[in-house]
PDB file of N, CA and C in Angstrom:
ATOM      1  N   UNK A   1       0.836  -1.169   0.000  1.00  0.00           N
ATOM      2  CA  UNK A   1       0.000   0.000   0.000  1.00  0.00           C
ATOM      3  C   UNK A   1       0.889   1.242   0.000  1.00  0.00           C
ATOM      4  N   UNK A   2       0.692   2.526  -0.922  1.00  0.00           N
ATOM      5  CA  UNK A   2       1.527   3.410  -0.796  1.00  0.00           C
ATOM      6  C   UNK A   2       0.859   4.231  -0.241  1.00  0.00           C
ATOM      7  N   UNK A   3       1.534   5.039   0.564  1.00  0.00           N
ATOM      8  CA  UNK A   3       1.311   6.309   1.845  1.00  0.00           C
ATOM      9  C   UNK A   3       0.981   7.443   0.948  1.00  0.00           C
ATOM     10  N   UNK A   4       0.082   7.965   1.126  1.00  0.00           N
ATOM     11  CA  UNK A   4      -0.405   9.392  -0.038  1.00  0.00           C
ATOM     12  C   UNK A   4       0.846  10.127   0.584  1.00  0.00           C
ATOM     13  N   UNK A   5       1.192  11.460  -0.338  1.00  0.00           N
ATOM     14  CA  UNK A   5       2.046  12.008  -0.592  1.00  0.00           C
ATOM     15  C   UNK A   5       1.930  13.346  -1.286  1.00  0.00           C
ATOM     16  N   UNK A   6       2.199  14.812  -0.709  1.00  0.00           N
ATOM     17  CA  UNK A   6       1.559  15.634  -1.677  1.00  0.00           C
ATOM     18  C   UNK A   6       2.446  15.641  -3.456  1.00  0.00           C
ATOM     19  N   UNK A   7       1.863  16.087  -3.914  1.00  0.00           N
ATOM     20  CA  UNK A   7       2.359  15.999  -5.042  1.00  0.00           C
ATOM     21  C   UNK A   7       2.353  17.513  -5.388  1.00  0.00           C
ATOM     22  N   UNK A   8       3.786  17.895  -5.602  1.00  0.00           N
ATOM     23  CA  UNK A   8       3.973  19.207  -5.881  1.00  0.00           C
ATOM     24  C   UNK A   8       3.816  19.471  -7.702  1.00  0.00           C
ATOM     25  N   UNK A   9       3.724  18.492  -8.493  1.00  0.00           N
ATOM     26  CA  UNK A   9       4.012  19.181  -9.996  1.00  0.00           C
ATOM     27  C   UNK A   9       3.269  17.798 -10.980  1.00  0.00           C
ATOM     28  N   UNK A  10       1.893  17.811 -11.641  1.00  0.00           N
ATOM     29  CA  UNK A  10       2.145  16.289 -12.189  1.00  0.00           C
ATOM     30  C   UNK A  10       2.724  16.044 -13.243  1.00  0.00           C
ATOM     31  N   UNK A  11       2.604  15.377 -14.377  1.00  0.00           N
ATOM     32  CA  UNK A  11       3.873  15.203 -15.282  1.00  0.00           C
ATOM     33  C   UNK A  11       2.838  15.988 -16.574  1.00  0.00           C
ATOM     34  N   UNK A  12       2.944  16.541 -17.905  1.00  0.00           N
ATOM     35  CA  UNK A  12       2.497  16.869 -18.598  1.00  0.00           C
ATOM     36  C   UNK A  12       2.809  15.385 -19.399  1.00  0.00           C
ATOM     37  N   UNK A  13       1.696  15.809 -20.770  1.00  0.00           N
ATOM     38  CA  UNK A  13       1.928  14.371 -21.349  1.00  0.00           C
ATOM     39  C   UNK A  13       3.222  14.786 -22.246  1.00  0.00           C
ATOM     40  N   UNK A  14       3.904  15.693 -22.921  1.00  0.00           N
ATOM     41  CA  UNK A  14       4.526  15.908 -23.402  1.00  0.00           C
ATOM     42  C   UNK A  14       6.347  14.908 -22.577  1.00  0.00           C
ATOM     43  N   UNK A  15       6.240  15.179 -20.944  1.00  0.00           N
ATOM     44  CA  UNK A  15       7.032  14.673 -20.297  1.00  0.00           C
ATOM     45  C   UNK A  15       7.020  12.904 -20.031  1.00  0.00           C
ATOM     46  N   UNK A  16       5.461  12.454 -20.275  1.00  0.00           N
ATOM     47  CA  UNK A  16       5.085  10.832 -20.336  1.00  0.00           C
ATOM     48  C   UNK A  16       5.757  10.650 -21.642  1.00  0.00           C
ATOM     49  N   UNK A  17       5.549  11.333 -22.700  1.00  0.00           N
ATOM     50  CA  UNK A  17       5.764  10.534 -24.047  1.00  0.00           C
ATOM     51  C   UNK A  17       7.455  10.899 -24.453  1.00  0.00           C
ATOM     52  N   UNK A  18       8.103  11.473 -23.759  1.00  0.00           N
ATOM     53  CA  UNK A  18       9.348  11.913 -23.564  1.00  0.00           C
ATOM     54  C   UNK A  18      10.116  10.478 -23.119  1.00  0.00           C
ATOM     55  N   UNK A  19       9.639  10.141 -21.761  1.00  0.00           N
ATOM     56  CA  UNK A  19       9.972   9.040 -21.369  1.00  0.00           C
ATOM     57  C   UNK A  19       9.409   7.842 -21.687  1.00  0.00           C
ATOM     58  N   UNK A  20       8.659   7.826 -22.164  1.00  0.00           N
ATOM     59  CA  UNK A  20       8.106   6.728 -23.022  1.00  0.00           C
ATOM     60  C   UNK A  20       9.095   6.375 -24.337  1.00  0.00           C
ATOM     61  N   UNK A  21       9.343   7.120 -24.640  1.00  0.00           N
ATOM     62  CA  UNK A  21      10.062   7.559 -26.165  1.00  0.00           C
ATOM     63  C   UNK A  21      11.511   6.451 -25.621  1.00  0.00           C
ATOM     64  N   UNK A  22      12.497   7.406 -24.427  1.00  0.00           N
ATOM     65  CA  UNK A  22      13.377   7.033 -24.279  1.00  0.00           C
ATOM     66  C   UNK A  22      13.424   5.311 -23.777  1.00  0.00           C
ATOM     67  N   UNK A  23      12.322   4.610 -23.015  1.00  0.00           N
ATOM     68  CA  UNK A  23      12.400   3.653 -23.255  1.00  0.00           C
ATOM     69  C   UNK A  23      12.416   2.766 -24.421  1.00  0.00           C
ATOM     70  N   UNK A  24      11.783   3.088 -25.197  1.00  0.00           N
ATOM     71  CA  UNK A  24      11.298   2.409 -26.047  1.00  0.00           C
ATOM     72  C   UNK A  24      12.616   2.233 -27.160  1.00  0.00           C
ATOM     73  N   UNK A  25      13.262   3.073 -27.187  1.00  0.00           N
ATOM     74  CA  UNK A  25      14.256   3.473 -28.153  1.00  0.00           C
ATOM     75  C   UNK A  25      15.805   3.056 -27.798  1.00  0.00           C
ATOM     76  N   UNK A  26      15.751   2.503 -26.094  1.00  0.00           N
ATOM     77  CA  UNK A  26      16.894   2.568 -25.913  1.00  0.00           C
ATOM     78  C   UNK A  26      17.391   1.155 -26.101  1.00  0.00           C
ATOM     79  N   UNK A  27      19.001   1.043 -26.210  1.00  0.00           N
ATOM     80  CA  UNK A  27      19.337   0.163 -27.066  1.00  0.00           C
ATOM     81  C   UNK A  27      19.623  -1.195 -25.453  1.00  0.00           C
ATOM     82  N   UNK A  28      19.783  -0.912 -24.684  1.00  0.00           N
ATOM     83  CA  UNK A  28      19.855  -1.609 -22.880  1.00  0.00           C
ATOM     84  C   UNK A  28      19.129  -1.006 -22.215  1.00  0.00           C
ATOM     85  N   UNK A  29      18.758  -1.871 -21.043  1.00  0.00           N
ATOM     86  CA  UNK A  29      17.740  -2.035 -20.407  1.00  0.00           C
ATOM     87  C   UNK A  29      18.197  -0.841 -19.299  1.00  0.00           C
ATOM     88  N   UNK A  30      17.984   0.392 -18.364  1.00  0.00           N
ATOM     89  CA  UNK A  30      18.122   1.508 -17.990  1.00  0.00           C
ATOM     90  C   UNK A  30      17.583   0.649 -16.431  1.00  0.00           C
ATOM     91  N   UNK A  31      18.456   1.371 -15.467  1.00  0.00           N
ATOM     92  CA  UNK A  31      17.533   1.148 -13.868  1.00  0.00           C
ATOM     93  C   UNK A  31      16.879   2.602 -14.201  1.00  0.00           C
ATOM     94  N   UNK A  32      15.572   3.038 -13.184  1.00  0.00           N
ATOM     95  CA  UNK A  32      15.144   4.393 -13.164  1.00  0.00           C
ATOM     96  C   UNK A  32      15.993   4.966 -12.537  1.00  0.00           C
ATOM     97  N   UNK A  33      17.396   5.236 -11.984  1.00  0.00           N
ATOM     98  CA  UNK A  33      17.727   6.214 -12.113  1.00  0.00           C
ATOM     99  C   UNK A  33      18.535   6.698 -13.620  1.00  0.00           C
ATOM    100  N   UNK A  34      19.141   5.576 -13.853  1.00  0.00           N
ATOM    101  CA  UNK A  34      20.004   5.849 -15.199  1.00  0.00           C
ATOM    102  C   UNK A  34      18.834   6.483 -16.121  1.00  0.00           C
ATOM    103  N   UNK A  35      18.054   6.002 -15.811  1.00  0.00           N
ATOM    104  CA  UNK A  35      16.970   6.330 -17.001  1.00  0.00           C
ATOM    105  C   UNK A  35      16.676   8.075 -16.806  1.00  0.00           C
ATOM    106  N   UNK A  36      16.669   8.375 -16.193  1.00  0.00           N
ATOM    107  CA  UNK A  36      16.649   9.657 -15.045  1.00  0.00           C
ATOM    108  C   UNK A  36      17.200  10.672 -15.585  1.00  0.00           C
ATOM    109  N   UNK A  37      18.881  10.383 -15.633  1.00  0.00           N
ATOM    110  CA  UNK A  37      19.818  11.005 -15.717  1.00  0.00           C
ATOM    111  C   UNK A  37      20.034  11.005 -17.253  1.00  0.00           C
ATOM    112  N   UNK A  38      19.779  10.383 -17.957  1.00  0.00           N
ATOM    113  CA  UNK A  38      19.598   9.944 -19.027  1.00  0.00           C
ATOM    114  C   UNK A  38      18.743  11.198 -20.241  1.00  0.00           C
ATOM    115  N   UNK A  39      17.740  11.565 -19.350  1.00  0.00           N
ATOM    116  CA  UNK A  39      16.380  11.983 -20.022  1.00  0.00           C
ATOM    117  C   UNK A  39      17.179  13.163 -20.785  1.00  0.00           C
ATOM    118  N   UNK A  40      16.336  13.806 -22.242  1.00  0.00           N
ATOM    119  CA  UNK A  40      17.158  14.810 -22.861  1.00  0.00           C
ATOM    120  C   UNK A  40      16.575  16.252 -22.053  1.00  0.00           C
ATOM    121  N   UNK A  41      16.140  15.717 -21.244  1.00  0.00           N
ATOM    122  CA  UNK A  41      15.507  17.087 -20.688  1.00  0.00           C
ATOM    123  C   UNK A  41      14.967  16.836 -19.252  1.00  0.00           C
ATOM    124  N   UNK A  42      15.597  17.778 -18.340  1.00  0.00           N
ATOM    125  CA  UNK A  42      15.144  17.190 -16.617  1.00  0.00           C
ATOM    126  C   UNK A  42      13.832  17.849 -16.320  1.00  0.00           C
ATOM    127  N   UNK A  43      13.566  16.904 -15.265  1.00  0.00           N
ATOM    128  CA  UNK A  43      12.494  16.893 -14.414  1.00  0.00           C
ATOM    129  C   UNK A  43      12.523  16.749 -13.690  1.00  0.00           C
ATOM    130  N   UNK A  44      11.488  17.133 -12.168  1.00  0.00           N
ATOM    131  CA  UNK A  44      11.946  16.778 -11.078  1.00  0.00           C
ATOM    132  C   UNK A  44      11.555  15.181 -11.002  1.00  0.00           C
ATOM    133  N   UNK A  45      12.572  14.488 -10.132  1.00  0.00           N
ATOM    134  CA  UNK A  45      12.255  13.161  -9.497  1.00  0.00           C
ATOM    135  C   UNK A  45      11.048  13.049  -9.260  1.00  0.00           C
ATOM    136  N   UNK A  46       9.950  13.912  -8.508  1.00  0.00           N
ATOM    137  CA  UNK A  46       9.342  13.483  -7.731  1.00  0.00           C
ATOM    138  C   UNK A  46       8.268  13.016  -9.269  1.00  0.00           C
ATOM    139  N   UNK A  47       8.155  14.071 -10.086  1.00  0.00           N
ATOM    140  CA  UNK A  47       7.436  14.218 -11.578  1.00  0.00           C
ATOM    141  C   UNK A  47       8.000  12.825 -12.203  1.00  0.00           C
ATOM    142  N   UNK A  48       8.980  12.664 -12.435  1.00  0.00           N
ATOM    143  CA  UNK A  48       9.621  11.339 -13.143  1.00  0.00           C
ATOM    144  C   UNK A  48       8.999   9.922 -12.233  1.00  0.00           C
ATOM    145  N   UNK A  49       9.145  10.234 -10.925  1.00  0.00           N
ATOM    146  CA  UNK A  49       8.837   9.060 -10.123  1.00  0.00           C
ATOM    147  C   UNK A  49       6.961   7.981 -10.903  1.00  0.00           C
ATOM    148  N   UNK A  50       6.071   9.657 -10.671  1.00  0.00           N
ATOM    149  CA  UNK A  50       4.742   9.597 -11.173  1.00  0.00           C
ATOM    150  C   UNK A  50       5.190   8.769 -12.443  1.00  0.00           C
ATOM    151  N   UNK A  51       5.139   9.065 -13.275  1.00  0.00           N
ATOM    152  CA  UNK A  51       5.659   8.580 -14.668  1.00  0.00           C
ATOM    153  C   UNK A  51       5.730   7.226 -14.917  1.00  0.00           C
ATOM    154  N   UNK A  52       6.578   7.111 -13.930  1.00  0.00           N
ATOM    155  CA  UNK A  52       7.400   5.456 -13.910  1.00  0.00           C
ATOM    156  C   UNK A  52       6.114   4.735 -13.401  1.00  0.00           C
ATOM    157  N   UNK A  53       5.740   5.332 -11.860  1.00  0.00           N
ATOM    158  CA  UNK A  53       4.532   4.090 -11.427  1.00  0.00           C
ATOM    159  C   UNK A  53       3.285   4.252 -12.591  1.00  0.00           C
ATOM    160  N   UNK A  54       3.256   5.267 -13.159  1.00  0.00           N
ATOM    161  CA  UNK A  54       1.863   5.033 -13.660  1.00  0.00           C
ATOM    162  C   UNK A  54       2.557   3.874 -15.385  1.00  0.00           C
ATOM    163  N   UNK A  55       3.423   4.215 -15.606  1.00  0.00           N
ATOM    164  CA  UNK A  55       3.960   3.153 -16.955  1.00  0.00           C
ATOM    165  C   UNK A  55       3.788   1.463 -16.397  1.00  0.00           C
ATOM    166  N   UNK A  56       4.360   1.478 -15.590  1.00  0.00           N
ATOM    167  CA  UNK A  56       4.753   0.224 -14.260  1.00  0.00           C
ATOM    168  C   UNK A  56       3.046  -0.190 -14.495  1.00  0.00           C
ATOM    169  N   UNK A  57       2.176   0.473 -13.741  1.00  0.00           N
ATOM    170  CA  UNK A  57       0.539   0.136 -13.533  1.00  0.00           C
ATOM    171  C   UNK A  57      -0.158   0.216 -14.714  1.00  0.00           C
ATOM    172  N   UNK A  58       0.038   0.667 -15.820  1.00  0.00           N
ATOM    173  CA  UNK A  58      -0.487   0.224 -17.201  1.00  0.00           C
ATOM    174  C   UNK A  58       0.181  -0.985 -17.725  1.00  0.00           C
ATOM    175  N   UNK A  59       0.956  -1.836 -17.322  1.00  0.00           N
ATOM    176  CA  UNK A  59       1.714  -2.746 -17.747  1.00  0.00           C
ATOM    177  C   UNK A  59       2.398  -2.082 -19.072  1.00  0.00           C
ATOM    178  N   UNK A  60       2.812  -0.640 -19.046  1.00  0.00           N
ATOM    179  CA  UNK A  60       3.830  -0.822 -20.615  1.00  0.00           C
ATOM    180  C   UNK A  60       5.117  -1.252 -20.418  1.00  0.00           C
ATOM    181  N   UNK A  61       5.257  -1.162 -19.018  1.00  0.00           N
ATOM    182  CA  UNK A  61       6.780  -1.222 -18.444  1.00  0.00           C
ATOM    183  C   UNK A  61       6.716  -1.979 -17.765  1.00  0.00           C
ATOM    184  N   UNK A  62       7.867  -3.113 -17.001  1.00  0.00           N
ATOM    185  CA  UNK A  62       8.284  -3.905 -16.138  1.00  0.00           C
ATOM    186  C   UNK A  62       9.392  -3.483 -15.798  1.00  0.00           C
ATOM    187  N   UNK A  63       9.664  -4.036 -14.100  1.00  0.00           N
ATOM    188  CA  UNK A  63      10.285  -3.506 -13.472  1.00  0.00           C
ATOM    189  C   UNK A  63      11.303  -4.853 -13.212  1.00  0.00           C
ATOM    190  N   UNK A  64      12.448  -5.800 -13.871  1.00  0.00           N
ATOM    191  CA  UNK A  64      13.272  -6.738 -13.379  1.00  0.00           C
ATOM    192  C   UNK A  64      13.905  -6.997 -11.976  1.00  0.00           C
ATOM    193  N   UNK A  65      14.049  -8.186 -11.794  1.00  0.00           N
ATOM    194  CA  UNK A  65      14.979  -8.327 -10.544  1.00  0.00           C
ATOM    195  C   UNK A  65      15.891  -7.519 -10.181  1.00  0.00           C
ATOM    196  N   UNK A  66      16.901  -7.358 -11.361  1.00  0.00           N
ATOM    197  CA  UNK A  66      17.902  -6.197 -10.776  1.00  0.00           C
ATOM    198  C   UNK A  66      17.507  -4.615 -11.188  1.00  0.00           C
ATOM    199  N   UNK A  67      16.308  -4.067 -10.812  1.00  0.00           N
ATOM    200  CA  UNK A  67      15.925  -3.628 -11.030  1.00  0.00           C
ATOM    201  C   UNK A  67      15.990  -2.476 -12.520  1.00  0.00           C
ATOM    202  N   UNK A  68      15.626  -3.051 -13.566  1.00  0.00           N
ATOM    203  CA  UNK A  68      15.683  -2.215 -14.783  1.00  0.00           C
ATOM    204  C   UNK A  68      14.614  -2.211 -14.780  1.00  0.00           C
ATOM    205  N   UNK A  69      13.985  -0.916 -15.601  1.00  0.00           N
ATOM    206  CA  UNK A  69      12.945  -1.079 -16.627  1.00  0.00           C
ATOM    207  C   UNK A  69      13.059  -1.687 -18.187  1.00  0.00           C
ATOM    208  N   UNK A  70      12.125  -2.523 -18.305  1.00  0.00           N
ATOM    209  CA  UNK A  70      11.616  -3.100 -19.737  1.00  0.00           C
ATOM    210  C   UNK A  70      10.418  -2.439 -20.388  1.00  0.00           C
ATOM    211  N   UNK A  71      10.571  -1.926 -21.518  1.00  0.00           N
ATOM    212  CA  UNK A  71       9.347  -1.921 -21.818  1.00  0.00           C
ATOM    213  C   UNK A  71       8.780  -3.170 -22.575  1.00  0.00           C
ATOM    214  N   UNK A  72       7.182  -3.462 -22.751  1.00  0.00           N
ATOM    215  CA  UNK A  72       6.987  -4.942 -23.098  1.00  0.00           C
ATOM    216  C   UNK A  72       5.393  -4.457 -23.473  1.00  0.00           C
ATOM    217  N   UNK A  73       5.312  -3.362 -23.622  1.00  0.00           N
ATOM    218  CA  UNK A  73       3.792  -2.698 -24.349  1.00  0.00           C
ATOM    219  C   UNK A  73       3.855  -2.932 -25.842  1.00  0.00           C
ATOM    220  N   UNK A  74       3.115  -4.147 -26.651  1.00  0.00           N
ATOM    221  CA  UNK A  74       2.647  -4.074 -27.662  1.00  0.00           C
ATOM    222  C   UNK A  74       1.970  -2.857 -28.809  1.00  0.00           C
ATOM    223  N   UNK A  75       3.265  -2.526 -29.227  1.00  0.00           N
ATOM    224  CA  UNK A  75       3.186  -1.299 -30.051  1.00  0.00           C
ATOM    225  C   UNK A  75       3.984  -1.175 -31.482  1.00  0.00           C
ATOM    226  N   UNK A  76       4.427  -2.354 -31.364  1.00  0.00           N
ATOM    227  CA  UNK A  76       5.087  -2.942 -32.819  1.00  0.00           C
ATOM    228  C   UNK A  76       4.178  -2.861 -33.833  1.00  0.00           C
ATOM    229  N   UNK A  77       4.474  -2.465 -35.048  1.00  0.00           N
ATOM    230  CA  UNK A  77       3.491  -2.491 -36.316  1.00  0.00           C
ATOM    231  C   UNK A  77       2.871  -4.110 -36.558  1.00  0.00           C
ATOM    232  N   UNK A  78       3.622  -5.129 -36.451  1.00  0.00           N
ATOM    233  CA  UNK A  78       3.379  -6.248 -35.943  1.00  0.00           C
ATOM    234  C   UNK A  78       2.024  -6.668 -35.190  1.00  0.00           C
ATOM    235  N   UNK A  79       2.129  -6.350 -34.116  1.00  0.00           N
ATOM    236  CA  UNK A  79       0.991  -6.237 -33.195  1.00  0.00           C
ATOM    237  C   UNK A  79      -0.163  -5.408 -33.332  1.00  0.00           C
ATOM    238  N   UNK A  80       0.188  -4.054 -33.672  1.00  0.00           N
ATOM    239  CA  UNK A  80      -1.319  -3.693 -34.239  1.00  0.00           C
ATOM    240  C   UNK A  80      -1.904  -4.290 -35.623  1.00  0.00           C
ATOM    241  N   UNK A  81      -1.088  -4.784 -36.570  1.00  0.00           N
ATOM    242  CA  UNK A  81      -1.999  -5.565 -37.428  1.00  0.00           C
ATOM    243  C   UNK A  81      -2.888  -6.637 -36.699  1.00  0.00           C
ATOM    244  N   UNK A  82      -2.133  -7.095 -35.931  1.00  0.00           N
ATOM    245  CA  UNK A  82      -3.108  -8.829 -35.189  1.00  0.00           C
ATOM    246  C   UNK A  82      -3.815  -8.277 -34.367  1.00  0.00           C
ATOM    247  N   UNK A  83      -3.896  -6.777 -34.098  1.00  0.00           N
ATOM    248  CA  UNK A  83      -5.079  -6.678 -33.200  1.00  0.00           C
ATOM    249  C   UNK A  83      -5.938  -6.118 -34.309  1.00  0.00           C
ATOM    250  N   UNK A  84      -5.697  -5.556 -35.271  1.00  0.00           N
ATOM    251  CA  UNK A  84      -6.951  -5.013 -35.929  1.00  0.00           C
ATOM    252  C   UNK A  84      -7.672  -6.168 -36.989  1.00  0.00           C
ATOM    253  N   UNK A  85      -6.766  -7.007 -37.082  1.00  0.00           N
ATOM    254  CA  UNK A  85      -7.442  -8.473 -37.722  1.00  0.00           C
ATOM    255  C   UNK A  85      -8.126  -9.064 -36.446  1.00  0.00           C
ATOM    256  N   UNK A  86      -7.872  -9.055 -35.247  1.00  0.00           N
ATOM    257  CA  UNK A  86      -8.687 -10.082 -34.638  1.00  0.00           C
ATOM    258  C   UNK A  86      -9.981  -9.512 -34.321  1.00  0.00           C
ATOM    259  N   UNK A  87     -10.762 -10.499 -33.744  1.00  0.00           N
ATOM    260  CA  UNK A  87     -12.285 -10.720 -33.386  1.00  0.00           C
ATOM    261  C   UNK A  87     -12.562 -10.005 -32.581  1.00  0.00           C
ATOM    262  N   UNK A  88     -13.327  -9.414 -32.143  1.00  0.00           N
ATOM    263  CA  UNK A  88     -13.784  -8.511 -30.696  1.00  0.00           C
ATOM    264  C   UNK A  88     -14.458  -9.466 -29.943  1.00  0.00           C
ATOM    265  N   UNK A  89     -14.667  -9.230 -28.607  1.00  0.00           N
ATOM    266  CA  UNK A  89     -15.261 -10.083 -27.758  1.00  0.00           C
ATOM    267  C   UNK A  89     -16.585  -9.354 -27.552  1.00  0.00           C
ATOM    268  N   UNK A  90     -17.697  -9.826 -27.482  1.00  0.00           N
ATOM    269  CA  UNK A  90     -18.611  -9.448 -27.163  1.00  0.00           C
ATOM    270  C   UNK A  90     -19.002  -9.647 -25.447  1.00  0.00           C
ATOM    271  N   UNK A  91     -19.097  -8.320 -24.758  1.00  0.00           N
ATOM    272  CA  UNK A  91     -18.740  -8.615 -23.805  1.00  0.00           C
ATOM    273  C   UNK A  91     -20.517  -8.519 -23.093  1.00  0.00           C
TER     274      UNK A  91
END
């Protein structure tokens, strides 16, 4: 369970798809801080932190044993063909 926390700044999407970007693109797997330090443009931690858990809780990202991020969000041209060929579920 996480302890609420004020949140001084939230992330713009311009700063999600920033870091989204840099995962996706990078050629090894980044811990969040490397990933951090990394970014072409800073932010505060606390803003980057948001980022990460909410990537983490959409499943686009995984978080490894030694702690890296992966990304593993189906976004390959690949994958959107087999989703727009497949069946819908009628729910």
């Amino acid at each position: 369970m996480k302890l609420r926390t004020t949140v001084l700044h939230y992330p713009r999407l311009d700063t999600v798809l920033m870091i989204e970007n840099k995962l996706k693109n990078s050629d090894n797997y980044l811990s969040r801080t490397e990933l951090w330090k990394n970014l072409p443009k800073k932010i505060m931690y606390q803003t980057y932190k948001i980022v990460i858990d909410y990537l983490i809780d959409s499943r686009k990202v995984i978080l490894t044993k030694d702690d890296k991020l992966v990304w593993v969000f189906a976004d390959s041209s690949t994958a959107k063909k087999l989703i727009e060929k497949s069946v819908t579920a009628n729910a």
